[in-house]
N, C-alpha and C. Protein backbone atom coordinates (compact mmCIF):
# COMPACT_ATOMS: atom_id res chain seq x y z
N UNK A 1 13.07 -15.59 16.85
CA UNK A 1 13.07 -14.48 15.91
C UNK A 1 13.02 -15.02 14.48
N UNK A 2 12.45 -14.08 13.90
CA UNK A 2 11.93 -14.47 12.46
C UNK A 2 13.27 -14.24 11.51
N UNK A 3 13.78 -15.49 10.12
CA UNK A 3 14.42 -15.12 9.91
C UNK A 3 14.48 -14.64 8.68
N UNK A 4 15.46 -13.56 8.13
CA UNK A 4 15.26 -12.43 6.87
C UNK A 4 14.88 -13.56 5.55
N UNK A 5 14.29 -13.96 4.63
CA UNK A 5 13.83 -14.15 3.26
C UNK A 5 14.19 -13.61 2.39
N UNK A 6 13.99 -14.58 1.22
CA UNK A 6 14.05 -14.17 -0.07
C UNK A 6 13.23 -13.56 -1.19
N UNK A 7 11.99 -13.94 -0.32
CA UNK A 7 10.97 -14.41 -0.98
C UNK A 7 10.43 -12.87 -1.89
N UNK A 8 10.95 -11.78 -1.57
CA UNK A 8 11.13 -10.79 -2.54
C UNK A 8 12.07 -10.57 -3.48
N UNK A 9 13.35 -11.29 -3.12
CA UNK A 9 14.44 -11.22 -4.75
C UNK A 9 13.89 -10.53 -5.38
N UNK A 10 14.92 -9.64 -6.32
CA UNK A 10 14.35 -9.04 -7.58
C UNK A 10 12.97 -8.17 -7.37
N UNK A 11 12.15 -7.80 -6.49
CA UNK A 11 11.09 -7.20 -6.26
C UNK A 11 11.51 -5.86 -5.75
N UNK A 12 10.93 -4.52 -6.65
CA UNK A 12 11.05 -3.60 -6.19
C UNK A 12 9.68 -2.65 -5.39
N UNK A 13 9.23 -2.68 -4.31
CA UNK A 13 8.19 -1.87 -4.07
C UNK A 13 8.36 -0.51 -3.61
N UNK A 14 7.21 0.07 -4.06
CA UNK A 14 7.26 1.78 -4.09
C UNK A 14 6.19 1.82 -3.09
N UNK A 15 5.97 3.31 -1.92
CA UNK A 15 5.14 2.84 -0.95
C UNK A 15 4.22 4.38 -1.31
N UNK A 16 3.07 4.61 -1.19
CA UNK A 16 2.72 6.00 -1.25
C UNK A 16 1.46 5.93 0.17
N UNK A 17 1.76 6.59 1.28
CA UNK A 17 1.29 6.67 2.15
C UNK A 17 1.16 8.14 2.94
N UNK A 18 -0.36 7.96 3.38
CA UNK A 18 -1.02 9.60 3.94
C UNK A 18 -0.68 9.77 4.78
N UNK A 19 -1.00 11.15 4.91
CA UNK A 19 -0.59 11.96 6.08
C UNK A 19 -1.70 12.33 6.76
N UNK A 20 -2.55 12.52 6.30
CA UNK A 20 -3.99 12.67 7.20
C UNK A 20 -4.11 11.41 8.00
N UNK A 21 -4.27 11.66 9.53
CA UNK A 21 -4.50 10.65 10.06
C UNK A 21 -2.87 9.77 10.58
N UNK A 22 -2.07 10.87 10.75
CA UNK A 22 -0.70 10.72 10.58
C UNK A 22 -0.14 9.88 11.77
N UNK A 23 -0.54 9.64 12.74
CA UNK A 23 -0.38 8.90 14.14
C UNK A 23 -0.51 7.51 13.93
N UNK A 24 -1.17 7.38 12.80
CA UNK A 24 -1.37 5.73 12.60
C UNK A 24 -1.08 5.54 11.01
N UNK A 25 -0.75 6.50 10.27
CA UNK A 25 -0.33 6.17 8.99
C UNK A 25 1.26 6.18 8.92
N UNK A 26 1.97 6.84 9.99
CA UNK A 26 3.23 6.98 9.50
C UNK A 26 3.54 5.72 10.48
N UNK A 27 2.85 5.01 11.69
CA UNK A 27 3.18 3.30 11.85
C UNK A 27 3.26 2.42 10.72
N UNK A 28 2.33 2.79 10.35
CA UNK A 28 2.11 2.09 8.84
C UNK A 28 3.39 1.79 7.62
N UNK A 29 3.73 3.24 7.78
CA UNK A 29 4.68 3.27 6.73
C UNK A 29 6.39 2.38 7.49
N UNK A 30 6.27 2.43 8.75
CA UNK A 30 7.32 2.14 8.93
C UNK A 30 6.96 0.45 9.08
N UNK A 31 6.11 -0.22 9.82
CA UNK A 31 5.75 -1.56 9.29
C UNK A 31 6.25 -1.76 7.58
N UNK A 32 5.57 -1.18 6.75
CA UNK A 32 5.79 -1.50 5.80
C UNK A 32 7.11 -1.75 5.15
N UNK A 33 7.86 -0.96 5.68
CA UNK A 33 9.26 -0.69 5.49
C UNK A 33 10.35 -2.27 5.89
N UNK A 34 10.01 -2.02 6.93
CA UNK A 34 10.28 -3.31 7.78
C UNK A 34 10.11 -4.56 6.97
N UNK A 35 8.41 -4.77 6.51
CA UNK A 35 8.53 -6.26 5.92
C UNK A 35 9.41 -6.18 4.54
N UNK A 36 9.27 -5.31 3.73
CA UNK A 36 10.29 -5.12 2.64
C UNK A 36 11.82 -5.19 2.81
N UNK A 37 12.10 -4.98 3.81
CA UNK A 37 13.24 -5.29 3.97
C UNK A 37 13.06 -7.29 4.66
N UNK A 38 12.58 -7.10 5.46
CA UNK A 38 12.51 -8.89 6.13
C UNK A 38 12.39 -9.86 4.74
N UNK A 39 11.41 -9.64 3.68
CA UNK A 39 10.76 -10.59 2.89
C UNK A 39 12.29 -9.85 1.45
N UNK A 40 13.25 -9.15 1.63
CA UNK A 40 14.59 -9.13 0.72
C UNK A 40 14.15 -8.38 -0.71
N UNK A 41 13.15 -7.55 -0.25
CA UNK A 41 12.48 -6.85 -1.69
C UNK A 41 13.33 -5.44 -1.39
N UNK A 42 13.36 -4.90 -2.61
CA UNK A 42 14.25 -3.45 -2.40
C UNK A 42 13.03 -2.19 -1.93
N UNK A 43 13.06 -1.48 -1.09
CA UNK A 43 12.56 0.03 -1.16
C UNK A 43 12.55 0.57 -2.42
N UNK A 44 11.40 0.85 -3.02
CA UNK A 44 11.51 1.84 -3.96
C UNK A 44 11.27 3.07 -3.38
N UNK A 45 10.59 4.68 -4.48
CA UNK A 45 10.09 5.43 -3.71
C UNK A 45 9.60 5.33 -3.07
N UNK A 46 9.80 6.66 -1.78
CA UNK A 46 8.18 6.65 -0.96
C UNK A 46 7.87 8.18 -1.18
N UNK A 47 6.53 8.16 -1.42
CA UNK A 47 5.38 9.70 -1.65
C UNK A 47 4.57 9.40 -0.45
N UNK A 48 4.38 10.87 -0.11
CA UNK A 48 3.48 11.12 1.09
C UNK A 48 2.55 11.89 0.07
N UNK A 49 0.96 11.79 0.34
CA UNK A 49 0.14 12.26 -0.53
C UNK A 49 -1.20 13.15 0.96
N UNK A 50 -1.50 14.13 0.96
CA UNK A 50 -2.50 14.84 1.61
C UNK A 50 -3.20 13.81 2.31
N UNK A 51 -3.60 13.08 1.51
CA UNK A 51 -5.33 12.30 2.37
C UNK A 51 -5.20 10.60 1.00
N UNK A 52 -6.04 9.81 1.78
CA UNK A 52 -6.27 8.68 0.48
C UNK A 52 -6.88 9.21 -0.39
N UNK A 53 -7.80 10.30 -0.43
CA UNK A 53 -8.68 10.59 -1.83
C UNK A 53 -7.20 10.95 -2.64
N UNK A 54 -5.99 11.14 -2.23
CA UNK A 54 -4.83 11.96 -3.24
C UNK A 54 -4.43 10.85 -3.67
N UNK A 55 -3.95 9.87 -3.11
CA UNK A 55 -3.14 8.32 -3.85
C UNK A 55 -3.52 8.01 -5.11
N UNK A 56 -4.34 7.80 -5.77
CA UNK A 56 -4.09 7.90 -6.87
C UNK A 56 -3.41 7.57 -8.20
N UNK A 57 -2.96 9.56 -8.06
CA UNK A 57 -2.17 10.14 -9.33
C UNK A 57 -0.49 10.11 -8.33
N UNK A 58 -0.12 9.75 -7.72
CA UNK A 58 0.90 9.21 -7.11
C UNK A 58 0.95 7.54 -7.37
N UNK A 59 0.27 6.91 -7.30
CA UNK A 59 0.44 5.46 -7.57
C UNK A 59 0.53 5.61 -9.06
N UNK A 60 -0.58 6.34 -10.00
CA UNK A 60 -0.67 6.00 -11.26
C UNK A 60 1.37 6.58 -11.66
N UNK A 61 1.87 7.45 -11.44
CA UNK A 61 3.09 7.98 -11.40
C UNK A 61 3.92 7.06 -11.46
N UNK A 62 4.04 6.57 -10.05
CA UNK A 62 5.21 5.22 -9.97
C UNK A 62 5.21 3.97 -10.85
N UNK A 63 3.34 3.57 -10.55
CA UNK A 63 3.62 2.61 -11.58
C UNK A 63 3.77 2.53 -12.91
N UNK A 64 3.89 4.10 -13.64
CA UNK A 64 4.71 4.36 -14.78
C UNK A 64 6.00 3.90 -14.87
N UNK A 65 6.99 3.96 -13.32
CA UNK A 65 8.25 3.59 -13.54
C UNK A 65 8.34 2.31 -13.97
N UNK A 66 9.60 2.04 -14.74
CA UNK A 66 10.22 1.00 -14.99
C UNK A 66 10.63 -0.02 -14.00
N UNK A 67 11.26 0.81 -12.83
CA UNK A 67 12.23 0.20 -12.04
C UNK A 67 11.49 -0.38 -10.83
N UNK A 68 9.91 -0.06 -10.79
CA UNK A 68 8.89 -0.10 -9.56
C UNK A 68 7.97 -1.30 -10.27
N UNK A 69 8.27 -2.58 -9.40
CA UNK A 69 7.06 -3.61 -9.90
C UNK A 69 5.73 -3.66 -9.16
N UNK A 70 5.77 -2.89 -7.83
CA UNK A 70 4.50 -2.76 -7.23
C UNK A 70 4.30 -1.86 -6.22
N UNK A 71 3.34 -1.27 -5.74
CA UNK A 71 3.25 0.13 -5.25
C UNK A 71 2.13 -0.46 -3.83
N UNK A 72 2.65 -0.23 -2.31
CA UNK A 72 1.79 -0.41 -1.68
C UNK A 72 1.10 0.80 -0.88
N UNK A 73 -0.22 0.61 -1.11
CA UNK A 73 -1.03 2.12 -0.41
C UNK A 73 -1.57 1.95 0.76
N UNK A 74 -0.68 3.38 1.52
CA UNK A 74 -1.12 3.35 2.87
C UNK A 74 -2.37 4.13 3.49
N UNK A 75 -2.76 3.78 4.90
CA UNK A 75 -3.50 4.92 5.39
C UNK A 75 -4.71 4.80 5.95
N UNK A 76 -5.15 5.41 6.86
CA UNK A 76 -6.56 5.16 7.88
C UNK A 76 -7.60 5.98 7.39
N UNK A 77 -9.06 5.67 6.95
CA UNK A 77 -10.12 6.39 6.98
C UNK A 77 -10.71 6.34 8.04
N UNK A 78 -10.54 7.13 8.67
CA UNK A 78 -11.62 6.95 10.16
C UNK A 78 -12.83 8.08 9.71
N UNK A 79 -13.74 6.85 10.84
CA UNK A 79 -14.98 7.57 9.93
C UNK A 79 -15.74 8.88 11.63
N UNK A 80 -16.32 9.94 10.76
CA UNK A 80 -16.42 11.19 11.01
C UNK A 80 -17.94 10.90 11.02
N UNK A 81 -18.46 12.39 11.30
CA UNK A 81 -20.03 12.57 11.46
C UNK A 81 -20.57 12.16 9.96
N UNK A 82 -20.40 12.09 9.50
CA UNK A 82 -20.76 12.34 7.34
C UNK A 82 -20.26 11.08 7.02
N UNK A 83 -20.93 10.61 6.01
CA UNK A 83 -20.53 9.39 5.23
C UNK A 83 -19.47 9.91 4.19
N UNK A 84 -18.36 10.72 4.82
CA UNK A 84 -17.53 10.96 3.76
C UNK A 84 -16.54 10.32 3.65
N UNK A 85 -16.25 9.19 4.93
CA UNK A 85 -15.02 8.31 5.03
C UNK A 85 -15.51 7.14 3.92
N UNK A 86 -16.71 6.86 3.57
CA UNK A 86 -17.38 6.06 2.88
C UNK A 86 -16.87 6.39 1.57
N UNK A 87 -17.18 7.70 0.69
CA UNK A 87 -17.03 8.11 -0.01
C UNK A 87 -15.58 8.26 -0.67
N UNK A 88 -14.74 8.53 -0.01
CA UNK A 88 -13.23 8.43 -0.37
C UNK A 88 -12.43 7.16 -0.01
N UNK A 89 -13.09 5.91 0.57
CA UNK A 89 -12.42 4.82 0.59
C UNK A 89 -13.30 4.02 -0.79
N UNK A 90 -14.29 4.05 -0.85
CA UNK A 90 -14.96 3.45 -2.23
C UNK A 90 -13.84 3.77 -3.68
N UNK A 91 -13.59 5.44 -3.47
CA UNK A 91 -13.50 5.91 -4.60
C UNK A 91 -11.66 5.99 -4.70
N UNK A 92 -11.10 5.74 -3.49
CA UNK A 92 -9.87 5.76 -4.04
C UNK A 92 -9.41 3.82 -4.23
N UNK A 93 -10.41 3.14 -3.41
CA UNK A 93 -9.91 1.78 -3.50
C UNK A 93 -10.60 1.41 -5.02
N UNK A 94 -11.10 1.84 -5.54
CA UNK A 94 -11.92 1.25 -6.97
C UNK A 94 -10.45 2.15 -8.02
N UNK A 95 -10.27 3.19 -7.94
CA UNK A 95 -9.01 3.40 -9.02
C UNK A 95 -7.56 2.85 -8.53
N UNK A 96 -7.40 2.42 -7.32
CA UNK A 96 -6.38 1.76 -7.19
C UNK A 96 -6.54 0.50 -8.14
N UNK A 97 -7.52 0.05 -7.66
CA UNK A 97 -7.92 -1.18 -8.53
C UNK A 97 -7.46 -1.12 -10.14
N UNK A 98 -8.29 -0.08 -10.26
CA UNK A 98 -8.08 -0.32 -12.11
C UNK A 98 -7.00 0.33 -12.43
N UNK A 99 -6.03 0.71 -11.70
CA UNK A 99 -4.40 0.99 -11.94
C UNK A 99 -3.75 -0.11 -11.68
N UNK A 100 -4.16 -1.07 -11.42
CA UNK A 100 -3.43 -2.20 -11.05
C UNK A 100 -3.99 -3.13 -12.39
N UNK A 101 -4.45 -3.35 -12.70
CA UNK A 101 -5.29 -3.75 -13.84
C UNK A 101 -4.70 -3.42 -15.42
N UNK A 102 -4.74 -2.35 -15.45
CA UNK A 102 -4.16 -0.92 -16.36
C UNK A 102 -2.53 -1.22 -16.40
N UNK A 103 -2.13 -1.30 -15.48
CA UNK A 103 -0.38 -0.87 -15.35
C UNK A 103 0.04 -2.56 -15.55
N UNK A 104 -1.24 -3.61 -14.85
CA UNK A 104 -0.65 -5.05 -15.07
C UNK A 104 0.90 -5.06 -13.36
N UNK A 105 0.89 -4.24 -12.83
CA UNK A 105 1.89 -4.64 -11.98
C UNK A 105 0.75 -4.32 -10.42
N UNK A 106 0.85 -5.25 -9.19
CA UNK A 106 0.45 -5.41 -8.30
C UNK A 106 0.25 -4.39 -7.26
N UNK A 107 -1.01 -3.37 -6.99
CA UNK A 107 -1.28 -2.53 -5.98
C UNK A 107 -1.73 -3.14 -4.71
N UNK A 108 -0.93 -2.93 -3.68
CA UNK A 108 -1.39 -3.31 -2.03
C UNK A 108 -2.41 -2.21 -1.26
N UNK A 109 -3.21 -3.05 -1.01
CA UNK A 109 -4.53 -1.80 -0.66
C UNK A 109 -3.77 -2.11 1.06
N UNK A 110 -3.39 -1.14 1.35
CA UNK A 110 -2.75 -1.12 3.28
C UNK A 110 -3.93 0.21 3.64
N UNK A 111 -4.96 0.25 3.44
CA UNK A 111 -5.29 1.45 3.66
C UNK A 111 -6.73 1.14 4.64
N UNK A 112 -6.87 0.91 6.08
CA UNK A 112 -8.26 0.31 7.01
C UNK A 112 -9.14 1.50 6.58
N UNK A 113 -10.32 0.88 7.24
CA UNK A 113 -11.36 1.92 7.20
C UNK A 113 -12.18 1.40 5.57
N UNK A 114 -13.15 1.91 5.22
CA UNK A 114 -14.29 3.13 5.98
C UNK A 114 -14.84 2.76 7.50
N UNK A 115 -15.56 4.06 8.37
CA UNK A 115 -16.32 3.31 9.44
C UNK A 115 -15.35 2.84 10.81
N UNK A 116 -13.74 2.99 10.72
CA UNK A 116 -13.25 2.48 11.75
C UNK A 116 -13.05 3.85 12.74
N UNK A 117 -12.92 3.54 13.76
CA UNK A 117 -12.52 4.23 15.06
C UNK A 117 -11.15 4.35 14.83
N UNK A 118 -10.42 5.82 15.43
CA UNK A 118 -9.06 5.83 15.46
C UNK A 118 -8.53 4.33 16.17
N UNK A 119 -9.27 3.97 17.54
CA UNK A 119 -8.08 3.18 17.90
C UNK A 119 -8.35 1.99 17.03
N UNK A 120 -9.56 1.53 16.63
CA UNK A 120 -9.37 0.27 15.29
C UNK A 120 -8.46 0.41 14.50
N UNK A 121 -7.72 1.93 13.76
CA UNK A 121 -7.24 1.82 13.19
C UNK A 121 -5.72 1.54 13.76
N UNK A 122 -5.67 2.15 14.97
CA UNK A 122 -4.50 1.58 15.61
C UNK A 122 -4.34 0.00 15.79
N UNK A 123 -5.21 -0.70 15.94
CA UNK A 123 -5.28 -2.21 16.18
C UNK A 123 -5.04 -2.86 14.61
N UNK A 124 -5.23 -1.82 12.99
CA UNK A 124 -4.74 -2.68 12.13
C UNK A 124 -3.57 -1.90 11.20
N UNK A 125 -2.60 -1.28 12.32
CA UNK A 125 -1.23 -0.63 11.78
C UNK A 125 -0.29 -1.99 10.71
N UNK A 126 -1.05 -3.37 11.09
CA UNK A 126 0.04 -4.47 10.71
C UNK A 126 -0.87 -4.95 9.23
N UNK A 127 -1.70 -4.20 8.74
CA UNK A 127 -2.27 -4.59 7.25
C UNK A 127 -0.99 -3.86 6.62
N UNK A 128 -0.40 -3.16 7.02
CA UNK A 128 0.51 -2.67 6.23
C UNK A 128 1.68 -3.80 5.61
N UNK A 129 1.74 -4.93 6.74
CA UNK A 129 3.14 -5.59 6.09
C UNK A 129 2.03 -6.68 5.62
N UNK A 130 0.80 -7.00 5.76
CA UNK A 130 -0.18 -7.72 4.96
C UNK A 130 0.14 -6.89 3.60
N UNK A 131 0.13 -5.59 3.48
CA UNK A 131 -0.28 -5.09 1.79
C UNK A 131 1.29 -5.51 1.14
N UNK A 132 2.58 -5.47 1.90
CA UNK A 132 3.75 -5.56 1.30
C UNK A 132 3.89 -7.24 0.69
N UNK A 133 3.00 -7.89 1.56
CA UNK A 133 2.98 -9.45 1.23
C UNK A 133 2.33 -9.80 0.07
N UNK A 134 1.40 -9.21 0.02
CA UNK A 134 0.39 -9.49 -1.05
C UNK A 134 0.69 -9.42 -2.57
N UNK A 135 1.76 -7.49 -2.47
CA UNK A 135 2.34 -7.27 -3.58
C UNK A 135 3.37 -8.29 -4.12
N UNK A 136 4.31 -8.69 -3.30
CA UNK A 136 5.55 -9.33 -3.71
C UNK A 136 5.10 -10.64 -4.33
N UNK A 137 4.14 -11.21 -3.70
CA UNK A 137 3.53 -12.35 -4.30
C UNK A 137 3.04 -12.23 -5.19
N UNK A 138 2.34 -11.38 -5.13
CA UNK A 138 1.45 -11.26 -6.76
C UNK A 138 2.45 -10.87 -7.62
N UNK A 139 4.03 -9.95 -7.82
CA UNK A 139 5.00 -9.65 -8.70
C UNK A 139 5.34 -10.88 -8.94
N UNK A 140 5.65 -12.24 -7.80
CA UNK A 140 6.31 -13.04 -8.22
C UNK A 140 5.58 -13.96 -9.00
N UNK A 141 4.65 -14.24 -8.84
CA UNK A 141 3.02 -14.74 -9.64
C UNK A 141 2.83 -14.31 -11.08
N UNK A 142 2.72 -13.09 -10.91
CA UNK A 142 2.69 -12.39 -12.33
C UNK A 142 3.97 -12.53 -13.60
N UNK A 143 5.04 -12.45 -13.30
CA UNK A 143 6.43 -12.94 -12.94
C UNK A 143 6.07 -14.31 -13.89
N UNK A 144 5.76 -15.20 -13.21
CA UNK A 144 5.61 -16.52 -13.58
C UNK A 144 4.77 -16.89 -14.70
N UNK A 145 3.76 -15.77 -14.30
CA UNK A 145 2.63 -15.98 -15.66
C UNK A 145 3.05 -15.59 -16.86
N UNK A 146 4.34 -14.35 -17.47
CA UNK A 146 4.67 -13.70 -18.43
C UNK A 146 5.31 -14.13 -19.05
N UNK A 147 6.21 -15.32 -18.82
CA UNK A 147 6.85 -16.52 -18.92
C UNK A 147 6.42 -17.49 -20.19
């Protein structure tokens, strides 16, 4: 058995994860939960937002807070008859981006898809404690750089 870390000290993450697609997003959220606690980072908020096209103005929110150094985003696009799973993973992963950019504190893209099959997305419920890893490192990175 794996044993609990530090390696989040001082790291607070905020999680904002969908509900569309809720069978494999709310695994998600609880993975996520899990490595934040294993890797010794605190829970910040968690927001449940409609669909990924909503994340957002929920991420842009938190990472207004003070007390939130990084925000990880959850959630499955499974893709449908229409290139619309295309369309809302382009467009919410490109402003995650430049909120992370913008705010200067670390966004975790946990969110599979475009193009995947429900059960693909069941097979990558564990990008979620990938997105919690990514953040804490990059806080502690960033962290180092401000220095």
């Amino acid at each position: 058995m794996a044993k609990k870390g530090d390696e989040g000290s001082g790291i607070t993450v905020a999680i904002v994860a969908s509900e569309y697609n809720y069978d494999v997003s709310s695994l998600m959220l609880e993975r996520a939960k899990e490595e934040i606690d294993f890797l010794g980072a605190r829970l910040g908020p968690i927001v449940r937002t409609p669909g990924v096209f909503d994340m957002p103005l929920a991420v842009k929110l938190l990472l207004d807070r003070k007390e939130v150094d990084a925000v990880v985003a959850l959630g499955a696009v499974i893709e449908g008859e229409t290139d619309h799973d295309q369309v809302v993973m382009q467009q919410a992963s490109r402003k995650l981006a430049d909120l992370m950019v913008d705010h200067e504190k670390p966004v975790g893209l946990g969110i599979s898809g475009p193009g995947e099959t429900r059960l693909q997305a069941q097979d990558r419920i564990e990008n979620a404690a990938q997105a919690v890893r990514a953040v804490v490192k990059m806080a502690k990175r960033l962290d180092e750089l401000r220095r």
